[in-house]
Protein backbone atom coordinates (compact mmCIF):
# COMPACT_ATOMS: atom_id res chain seq x y z
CA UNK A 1 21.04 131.53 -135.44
CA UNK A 2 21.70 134.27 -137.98
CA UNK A 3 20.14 135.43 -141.17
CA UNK A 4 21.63 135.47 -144.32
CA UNK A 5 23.09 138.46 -144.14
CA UNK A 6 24.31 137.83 -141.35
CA UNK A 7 26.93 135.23 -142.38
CA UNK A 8 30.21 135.43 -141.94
CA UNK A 9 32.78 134.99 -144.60
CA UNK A 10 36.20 134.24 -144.57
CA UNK A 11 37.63 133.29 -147.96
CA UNK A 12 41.03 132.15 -146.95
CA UNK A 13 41.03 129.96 -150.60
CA UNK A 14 40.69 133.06 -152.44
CA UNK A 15 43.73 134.73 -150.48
CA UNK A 16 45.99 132.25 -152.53
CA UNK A 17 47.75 133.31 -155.93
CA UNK A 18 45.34 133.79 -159.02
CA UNK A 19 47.07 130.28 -160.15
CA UNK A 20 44.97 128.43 -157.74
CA UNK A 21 41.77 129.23 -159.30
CA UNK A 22 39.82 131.69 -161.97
CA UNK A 23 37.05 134.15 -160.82
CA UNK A 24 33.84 133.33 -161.93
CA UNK A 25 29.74 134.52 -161.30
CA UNK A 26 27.14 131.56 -161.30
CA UNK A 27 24.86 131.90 -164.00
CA UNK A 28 20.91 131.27 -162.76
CA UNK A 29 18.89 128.65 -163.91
CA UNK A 30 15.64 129.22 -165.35
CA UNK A 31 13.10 129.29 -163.13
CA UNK A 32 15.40 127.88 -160.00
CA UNK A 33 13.66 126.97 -157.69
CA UNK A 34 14.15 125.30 -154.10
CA UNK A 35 13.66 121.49 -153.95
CA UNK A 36 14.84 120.61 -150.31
CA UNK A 37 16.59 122.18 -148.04
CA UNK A 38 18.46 120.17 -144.88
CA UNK A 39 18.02 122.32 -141.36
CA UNK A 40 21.16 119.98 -140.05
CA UNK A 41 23.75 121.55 -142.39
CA UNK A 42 22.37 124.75 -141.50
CA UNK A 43 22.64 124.61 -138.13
CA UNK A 44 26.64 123.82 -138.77
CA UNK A 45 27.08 126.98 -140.38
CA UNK A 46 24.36 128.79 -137.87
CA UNK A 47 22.17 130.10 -140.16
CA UNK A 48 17.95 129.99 -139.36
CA UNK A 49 16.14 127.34 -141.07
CA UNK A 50 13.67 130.02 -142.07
CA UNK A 51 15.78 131.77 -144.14
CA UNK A 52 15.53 129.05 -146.89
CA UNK A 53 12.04 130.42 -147.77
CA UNK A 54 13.37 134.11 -148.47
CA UNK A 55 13.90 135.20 -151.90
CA UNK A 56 17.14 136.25 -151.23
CA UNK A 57 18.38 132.88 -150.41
CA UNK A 58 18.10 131.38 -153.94
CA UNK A 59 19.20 134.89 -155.52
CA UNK A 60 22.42 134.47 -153.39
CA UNK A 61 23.18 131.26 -155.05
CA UNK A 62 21.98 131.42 -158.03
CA UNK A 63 24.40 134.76 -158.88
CA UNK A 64 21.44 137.01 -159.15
CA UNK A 65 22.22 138.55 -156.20
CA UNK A 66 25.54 138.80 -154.28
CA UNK A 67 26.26 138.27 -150.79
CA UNK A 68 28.81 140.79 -149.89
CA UNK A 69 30.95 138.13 -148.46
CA UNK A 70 31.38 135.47 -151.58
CA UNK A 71 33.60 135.77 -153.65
CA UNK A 72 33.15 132.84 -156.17
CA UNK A 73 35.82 131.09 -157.96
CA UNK A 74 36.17 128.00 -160.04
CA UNK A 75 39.23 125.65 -158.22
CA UNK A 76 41.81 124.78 -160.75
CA UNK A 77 43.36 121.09 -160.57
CA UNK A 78 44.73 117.93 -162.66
CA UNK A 79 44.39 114.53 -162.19
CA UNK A 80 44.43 110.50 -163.83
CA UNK A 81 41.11 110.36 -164.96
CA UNK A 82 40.94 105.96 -165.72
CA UNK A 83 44.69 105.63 -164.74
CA UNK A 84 45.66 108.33 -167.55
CA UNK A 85 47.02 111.72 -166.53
CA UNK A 86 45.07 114.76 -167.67
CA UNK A 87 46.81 118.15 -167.31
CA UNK A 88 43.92 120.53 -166.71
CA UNK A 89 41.01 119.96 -165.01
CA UNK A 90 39.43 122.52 -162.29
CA UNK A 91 35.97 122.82 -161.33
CA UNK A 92 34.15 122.74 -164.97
CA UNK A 93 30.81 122.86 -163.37
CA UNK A 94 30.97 124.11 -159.91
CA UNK A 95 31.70 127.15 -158.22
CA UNK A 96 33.27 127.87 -154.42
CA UNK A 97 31.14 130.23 -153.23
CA UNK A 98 32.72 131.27 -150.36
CA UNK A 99 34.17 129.79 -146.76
CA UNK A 100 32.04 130.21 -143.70
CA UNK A 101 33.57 130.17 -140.51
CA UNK A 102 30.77 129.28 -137.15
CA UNK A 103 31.22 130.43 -134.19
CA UNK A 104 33.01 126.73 -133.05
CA UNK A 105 35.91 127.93 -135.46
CA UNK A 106 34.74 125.66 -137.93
CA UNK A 107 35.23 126.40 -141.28
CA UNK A 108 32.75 125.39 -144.13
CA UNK A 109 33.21 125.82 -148.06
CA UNK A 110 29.79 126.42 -149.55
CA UNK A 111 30.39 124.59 -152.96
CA UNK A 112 27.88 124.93 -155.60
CA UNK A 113 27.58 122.25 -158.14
CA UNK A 114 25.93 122.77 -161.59
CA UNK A 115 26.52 126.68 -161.51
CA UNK A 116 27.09 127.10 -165.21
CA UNK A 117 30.59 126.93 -167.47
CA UNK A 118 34.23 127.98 -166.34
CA UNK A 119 37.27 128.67 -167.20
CA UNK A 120 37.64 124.60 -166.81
CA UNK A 121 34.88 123.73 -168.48
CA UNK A 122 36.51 122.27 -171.60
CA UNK A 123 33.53 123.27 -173.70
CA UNK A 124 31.06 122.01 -171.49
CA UNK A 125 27.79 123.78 -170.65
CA UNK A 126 28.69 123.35 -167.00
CA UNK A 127 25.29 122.26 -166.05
CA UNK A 128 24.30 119.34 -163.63
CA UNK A 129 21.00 117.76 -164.00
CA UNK A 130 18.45 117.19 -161.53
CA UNK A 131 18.74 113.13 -161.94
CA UNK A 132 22.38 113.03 -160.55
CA UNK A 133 21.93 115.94 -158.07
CA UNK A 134 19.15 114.14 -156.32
CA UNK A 135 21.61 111.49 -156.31
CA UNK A 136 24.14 113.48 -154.95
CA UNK A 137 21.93 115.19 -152.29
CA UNK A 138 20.53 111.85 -150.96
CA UNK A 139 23.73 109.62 -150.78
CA UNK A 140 25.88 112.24 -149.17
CA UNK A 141 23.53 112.81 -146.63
CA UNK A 142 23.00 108.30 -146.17
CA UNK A 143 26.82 108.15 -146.16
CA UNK A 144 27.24 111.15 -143.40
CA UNK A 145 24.03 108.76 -141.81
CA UNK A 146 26.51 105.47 -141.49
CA UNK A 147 28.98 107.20 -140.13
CA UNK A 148 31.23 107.21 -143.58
CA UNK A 149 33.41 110.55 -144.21
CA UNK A 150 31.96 112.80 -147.03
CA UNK A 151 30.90 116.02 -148.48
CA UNK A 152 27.22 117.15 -147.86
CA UNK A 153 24.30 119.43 -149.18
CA UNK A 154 22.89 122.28 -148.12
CA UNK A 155 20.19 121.92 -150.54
CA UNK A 156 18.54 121.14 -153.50
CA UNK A 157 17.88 123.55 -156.40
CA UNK A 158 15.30 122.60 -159.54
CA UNK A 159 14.39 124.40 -162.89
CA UNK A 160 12.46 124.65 -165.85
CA UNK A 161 16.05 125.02 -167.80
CA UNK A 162 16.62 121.89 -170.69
CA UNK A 163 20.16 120.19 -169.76
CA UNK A 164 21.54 118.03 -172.83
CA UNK A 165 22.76 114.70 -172.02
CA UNK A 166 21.75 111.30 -173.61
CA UNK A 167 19.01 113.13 -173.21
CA UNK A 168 17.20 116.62 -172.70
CA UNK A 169 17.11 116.31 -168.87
CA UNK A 170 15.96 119.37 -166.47
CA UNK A 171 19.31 121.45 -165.11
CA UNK A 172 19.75 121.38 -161.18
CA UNK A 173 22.37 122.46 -158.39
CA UNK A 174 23.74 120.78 -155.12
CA UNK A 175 25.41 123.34 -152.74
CA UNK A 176 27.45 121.08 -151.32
CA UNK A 177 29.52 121.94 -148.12
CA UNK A 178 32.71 120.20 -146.75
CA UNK A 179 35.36 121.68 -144.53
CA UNK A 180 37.74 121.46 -148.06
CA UNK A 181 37.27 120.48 -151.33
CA UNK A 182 40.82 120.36 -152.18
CA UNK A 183 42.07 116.84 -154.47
CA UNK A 184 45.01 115.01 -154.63
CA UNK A 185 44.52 116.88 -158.18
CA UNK A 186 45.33 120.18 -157.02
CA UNK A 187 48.91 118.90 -155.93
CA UNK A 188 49.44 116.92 -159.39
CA UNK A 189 48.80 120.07 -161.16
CA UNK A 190 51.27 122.16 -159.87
CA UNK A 191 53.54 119.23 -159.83
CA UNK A 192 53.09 118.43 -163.75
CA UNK A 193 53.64 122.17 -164.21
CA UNK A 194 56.62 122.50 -162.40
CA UNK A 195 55.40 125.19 -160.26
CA UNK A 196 57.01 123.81 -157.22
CA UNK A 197 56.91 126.67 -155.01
CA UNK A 198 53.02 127.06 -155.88
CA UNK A 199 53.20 123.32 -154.27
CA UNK A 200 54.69 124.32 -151.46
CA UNK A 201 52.32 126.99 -150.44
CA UNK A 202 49.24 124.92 -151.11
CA UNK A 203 50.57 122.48 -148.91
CA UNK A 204 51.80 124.92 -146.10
CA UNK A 205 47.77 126.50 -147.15
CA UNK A 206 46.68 122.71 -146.07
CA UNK A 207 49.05 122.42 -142.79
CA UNK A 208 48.19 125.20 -141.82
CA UNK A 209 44.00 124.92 -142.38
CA UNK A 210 43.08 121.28 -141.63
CA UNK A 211 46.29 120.08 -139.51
CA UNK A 212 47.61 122.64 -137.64
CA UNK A 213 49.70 120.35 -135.30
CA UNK A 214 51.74 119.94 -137.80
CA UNK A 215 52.89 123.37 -138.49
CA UNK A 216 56.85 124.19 -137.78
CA UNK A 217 57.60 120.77 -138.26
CA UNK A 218 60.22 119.57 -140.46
CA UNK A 219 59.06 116.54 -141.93
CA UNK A 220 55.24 118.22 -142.02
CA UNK A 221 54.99 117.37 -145.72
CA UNK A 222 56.21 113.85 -144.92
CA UNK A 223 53.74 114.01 -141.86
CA UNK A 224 51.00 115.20 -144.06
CA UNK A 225 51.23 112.59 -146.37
CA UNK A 226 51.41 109.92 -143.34
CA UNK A 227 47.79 111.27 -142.23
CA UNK A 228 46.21 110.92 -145.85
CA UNK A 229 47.32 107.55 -146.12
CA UNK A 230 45.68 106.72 -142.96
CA UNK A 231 42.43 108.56 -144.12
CA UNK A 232 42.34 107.09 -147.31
CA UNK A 233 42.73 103.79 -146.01
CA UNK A 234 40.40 104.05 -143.18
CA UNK A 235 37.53 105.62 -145.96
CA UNK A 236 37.97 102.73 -148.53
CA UNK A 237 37.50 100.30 -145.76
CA UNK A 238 34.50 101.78 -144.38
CA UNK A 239 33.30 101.91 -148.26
CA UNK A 240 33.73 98.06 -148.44
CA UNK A 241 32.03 97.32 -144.89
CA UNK A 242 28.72 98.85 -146.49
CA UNK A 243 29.11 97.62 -149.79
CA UNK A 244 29.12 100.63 -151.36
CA UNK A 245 31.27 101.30 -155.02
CA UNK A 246 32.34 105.09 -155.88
CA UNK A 247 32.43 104.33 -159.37
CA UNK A 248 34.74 106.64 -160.50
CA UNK A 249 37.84 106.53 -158.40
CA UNK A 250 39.79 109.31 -160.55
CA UNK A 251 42.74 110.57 -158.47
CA UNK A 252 40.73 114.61 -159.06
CA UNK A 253 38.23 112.76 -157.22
CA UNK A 254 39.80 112.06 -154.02
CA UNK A 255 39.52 114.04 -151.18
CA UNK A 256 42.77 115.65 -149.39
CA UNK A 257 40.83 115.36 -145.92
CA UNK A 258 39.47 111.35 -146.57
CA UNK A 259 36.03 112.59 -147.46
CA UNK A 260 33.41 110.96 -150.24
CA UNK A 261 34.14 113.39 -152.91
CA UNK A 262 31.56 113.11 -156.26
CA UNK A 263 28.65 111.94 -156.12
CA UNK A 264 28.67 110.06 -159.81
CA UNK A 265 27.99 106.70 -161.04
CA UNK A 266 27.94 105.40 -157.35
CA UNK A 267 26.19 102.16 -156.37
CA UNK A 268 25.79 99.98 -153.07
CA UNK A 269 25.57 96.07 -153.99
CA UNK A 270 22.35 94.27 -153.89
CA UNK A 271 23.02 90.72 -154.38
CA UNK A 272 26.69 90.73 -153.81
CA UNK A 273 29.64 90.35 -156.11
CA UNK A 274 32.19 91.53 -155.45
CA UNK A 275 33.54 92.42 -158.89
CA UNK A 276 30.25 94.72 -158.92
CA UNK A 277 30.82 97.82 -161.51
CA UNK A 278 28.69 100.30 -161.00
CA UNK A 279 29.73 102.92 -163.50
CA UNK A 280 27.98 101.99 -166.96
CA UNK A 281 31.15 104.12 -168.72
CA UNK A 282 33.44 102.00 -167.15
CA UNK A 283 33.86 99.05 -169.72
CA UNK A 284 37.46 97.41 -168.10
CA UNK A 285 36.04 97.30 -164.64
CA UNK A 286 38.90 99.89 -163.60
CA UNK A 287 36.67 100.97 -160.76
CA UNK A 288 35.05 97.69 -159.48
CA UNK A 289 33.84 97.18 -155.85
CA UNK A 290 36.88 95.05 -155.17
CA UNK A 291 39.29 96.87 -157.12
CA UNK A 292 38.33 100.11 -154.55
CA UNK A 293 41.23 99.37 -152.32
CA UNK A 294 44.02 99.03 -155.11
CA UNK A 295 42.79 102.14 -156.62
CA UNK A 296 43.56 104.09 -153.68
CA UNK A 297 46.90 102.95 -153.50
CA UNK A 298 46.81 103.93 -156.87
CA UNK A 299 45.80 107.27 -156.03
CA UNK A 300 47.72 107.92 -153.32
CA UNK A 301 51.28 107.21 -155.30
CA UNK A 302 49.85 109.89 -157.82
CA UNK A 303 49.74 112.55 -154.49
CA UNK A 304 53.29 111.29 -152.99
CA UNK A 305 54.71 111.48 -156.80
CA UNK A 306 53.53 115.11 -156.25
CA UNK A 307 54.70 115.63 -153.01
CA UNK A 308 57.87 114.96 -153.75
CA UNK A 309 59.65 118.48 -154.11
CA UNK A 310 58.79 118.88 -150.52
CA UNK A 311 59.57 115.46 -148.80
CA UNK A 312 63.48 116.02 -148.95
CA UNK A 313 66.00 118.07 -151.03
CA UNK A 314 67.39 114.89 -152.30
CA UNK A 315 65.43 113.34 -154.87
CA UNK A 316 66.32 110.11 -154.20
CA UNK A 317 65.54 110.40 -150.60
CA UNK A 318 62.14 112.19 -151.12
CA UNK A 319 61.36 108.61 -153.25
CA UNK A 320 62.64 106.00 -150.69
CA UNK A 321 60.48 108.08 -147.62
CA UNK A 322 57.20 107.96 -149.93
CA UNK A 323 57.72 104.62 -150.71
CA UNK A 324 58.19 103.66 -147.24
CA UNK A 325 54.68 105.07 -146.38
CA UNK A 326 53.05 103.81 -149.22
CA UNK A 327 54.04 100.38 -148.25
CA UNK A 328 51.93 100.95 -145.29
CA UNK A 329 48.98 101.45 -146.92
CA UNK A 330 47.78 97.83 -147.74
CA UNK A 331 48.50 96.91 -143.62
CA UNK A 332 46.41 100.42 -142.44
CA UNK A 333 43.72 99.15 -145.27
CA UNK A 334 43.48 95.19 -144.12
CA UNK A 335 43.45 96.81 -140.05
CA UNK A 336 40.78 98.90 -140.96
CA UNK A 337 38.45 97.04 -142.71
CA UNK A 338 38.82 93.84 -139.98
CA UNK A 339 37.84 95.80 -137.75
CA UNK A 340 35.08 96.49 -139.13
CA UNK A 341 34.23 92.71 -140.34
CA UNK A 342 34.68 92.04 -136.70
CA UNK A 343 31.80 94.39 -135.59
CA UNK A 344 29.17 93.02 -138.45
CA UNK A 345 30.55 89.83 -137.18
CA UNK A 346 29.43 90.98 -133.74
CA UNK A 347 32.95 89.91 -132.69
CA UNK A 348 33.94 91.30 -129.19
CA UNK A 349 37.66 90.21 -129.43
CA UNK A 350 40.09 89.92 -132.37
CA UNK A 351 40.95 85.87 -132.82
CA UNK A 352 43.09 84.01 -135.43
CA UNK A 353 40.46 82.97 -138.05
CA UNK A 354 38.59 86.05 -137.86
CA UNK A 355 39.49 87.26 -141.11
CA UNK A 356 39.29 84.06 -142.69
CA UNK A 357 35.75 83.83 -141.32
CA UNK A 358 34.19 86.64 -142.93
CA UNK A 359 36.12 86.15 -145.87
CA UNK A 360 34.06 82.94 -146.54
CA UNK A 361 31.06 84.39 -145.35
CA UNK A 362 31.51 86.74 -148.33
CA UNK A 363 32.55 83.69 -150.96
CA UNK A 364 28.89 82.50 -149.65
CA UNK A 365 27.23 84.93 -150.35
CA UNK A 366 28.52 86.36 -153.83
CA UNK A 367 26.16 86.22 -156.89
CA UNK A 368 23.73 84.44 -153.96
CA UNK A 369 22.87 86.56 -151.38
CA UNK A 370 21.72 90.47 -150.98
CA UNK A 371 24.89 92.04 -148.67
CA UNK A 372 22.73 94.15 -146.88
CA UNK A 373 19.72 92.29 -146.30
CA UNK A 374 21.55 89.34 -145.29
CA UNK A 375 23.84 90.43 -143.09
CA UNK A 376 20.94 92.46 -141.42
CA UNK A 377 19.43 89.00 -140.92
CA UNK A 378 22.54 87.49 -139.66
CA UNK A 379 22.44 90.09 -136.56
CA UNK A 380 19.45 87.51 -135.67
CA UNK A 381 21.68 84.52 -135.66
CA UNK A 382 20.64 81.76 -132.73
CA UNK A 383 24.16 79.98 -131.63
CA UNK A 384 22.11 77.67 -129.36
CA UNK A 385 20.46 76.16 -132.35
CA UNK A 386 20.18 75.22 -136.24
CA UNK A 387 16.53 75.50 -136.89
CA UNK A 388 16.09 79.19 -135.45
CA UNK A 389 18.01 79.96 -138.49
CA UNK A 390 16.55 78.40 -141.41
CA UNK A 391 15.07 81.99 -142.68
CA UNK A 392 19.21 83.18 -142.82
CA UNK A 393 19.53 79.93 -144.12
CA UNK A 394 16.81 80.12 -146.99
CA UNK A 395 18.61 83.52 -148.30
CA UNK A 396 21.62 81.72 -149.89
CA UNK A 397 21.65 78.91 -152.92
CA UNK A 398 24.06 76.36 -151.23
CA UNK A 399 22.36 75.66 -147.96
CA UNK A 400 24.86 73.24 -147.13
CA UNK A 401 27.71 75.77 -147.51
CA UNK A 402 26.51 77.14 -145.11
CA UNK A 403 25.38 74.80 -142.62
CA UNK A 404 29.02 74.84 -142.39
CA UNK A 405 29.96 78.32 -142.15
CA UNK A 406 26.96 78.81 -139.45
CA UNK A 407 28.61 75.98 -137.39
CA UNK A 408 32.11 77.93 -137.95
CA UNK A 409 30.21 81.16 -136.83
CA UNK A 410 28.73 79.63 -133.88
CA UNK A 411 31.81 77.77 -132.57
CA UNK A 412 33.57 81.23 -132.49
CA UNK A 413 31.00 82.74 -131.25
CA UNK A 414 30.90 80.22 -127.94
CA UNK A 415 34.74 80.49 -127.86
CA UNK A 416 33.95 84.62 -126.35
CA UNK A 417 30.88 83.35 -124.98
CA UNK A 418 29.05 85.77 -126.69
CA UNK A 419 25.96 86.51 -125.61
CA UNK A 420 23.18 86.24 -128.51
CA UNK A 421 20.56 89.34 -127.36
CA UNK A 422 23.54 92.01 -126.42
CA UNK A 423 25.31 90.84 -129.77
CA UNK A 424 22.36 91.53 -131.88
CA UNK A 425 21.84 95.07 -130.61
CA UNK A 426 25.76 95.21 -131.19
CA UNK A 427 25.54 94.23 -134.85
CA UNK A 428 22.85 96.30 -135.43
CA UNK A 429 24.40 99.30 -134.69
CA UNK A 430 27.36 97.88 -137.88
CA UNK A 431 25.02 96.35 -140.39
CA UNK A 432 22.07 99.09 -142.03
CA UNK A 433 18.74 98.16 -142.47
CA UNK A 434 18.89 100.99 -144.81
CA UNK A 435 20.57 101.85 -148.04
CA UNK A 436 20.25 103.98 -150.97
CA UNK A 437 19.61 101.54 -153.36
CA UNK A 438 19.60 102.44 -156.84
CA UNK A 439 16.15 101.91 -157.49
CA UNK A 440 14.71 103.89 -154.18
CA UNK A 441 16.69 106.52 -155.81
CA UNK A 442 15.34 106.13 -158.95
CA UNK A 443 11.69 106.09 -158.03
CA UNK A 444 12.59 109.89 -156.13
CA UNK A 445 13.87 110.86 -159.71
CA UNK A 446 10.77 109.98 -161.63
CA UNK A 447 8.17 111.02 -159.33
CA UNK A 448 10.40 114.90 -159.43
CA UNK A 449 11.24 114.87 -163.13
CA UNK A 450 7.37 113.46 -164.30
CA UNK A 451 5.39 114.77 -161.80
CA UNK A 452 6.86 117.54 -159.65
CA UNK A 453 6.97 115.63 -156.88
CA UNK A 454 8.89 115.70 -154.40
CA UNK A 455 7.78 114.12 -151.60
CA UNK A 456 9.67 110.85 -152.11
CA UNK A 457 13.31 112.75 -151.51
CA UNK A 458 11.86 114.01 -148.69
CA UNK A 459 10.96 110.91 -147.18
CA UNK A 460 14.36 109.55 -148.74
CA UNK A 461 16.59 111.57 -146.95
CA UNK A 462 14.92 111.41 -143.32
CA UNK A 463 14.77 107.32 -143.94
CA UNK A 464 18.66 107.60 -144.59
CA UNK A 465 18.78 109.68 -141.42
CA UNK A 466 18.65 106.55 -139.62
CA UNK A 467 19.99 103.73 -141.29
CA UNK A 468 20.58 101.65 -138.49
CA UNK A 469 17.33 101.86 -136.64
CA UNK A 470 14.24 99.50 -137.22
CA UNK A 471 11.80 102.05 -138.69
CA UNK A 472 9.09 99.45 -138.79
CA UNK A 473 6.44 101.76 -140.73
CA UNK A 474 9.06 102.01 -143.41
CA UNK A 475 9.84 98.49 -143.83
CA UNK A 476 9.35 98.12 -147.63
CA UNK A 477 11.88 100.12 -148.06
CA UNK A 478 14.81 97.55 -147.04
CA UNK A 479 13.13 94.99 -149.18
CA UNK A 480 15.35 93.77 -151.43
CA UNK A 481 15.56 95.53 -155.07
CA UNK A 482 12.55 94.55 -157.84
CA UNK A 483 12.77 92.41 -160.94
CA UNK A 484 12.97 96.22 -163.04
CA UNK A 485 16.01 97.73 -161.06
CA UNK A 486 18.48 95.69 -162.58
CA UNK A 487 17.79 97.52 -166.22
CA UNK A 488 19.13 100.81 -164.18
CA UNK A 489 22.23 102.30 -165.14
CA UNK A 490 24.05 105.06 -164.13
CA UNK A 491 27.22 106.46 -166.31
CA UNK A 492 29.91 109.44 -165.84
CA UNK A 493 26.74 111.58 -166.98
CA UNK A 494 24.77 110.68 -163.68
């Protein structure tokens, strides 16, 4: 393990043309100071746990002090922002540090988030506060947990510094860390700007980073887009399997590699509905929980629109090969996601009727039923009898609904002879115990903004470590949400 010194930088971002981004130092918050830090993301990038309680690791990120190996910059980038296209966007309040490279090869950007205005800022002060970075620091670390792509955090910086929002909040950073932060964004901006051959090299810069298979290839843009489909796809599918809504699907905010990219307005679903909005800001439902997979669709046109210039010479052609893949998207989507249905299902082999089955199971359970709770019951279900089930049964409004679904359910699961014991451990391993439900985050942020305590992120975050096991001495924690949590909301300020 090294110190932090010790680190080795290798910028390859900053090697691309001054277009790509704008130079920038992190301004320091007043009196920063460190919140949590997460040993598991330092071990990726090899540095001792112990430096965290140095000085010098705080004065590193905070711009006091600079490592001679970052060289920070603010990533420049467009996007549709609520379906409407906005022409310059960047990093307004974050800052790439620098790229760390282990000694696996693996690259890592160290991304810091609430570093103070840039050049993208659009008058903003560039701040994040500690409410959404606590947020941020806990869900990105639950969603690594299930096993869902996404961006992670380093740590967890606090201060005495006043933040204005709806309110006067206390500032905060997340140094995030991802093998890329790059956006379908980036590509729309130097689409929109006509800088084709700036398009070009950031997507040779992407070949030749993250898929390096690809490289020499003639159809590698075509290629390239073929793989983010696939990711995208596969990410929304897991995001619907756990119930979770992003919030604020804005095509800036989607991730090149397939990751969970901005921590915002997210929400998972208690009781479930599947129209759930999560985002108080968004008033059309643009971004609801069952609108996720369109979006993405949505998203990804916006990326092959940009890709374009580099899919064929003919313009015509480039269009027709796009929308060939894109038409693929909705199949790659539905495989995905039935898979996954399947395994909460605790569904050995794929059957006609599968689909339809956990379709209704979800028509059951909406505006009825807590998704997580009761499908966490469900890996419980007794196929040999009724009345082992009445507690399942009890959970949902229209017990004779589903009397008839649980007959459904155990018919099919006869027809693979399924055995009830080895299927429960199964489904237990697809359906959390744990979440991070609005209101367990909510009770961390009011125990560290009144109080200066911080004990309940702590306690958060190694819960989340292990969503799928029992953790019996935690149990109240998977109870479902209080009477008060519905009166939470969480907006584009979050």
């Amino acid at each position: 393990m090294k110190s932090l010194e010790e680190l080795q930088f290798h910028n390859t971002y900053a090697r691309l043309p001054d277009e790509f981004f704008n130079r920038v130092t992190p301004i320091p918050l007043h009196n920063a100071h460190l919140i949590s830090f997460n040993p598991a993301l330092a071990e990726l990038i090899e540095l001792a746990p112990d430096q965290a309680s140095r000085p010098e690791f705080l004065e590193y990120l905070l711009g006091t002090k600079r490592h001679p190996g970052m060289e920070p910059l603010a990533m420049c980038y467009s996007g549709h922002q609520f379906g409407v296209y906005v022409p310059r966007l960047g990093d307004g309040r974050a800052i790439l540090l620098g790229q760390l490279k282990n000694s696996k090869g693996q690259s890592w950007d160290l991304h810091l988030k609430g570093s103070g205005p840039t050049l993208y800022s659009r008058g903003a002060d560039g701040r994040a506060v500690l409410r959404s970075s606590i947020r941020e620091y806990l869900c990105s670390e639950a969603m690594h947990s299930l096993g869902i792509p996404t961006t992670r955090a380093l740590c967890l910086i606090g201060s005495d510094e006043p933040v204005y929002r709806e309110t006067v909040e206390a500032g905060a950073m997340v140094l995030r860390m991802a093998p890329s932060h790059i956006r379908f964004g980036h590509f729309e901006y130097f689409y929109y700007t006509n800088q084709h051959h700036h398009l070009k090299t950031l997507a040779d810069y992407a070949i030749t980073t993250h898929w390096p298979e690809l490289t020499g290839r003639e159809d590698r843009y075509l290629a390239l887009l073929d793989d983010v489909i696939s990711r995208t796809a596969r990410l929304i599918a897991q995001w619907q399997g756990v119930g979770f809504a992003h919030g604020v699907m804005n095509s800036d905010n989607m991730s090149l590699l397939g990751l969970t990219l901005d921590y915002g307005p997210f929400g998972f679903i208690d009781t479930f509905d599947a129209g759930f909005i999560c985002n108080h800001s968004d008033h059309h439902g643009r971004y609801a929980f069952d609108r996720q997979p369109e979006i993405g669709l949505f998203n990804l046109t916006c990326l092959a629109q940009a890709l374009l210039p580099l899919l064929a010479v003919e313009p015509e052609q480039a269009a027709e090969q796009a929308r060939a893949l894109l038409g693929e998207y909705q199949q790659r989507f539905l495989d995905a996601y039935h898979v996954i249905a399947r395994r909460k299902l605790g569904l050995r082999e794929q059957q006609p009727g599968d689909e339809l089955l956990w379709h209704d199971l979800l028509n059951l359970l909406q505006q009825q039923a807590d998704y997580t709770i009761f499908l966490r019951m469900l890996c419980d279900f007794d196929s040999t009898t009724g009345a082992a089930n009445t507690p399942l049964r009890d959970r949902v409004l229209d017990r004779a609904a589903f009397d008839a679904w649980a007959e459904r359910y155990r018919q099919r699961l006869q027809a693979e002879q399924s055995n009830d014991q080895e299927r429960c451990q199964r489904m237990k391993q697809a359906n959390p115990k744990y979440i991070l439900r609005n209101y367990l985050a909510e009770q961390a942020i009011r125990a560290a903004a009144d109080k200066h305590d911080y004990s309940e992120i702590e306690t958060l975050l190694d819960l989340l470590r292990a969503p799928y096991a029992e953790q019996p001495e935690r149990e109240k924690y998977a109870a479902a949400p209080p009477e008060w949590a519905q009166r939470i909301e969480v907006s584009c300020s979050s």
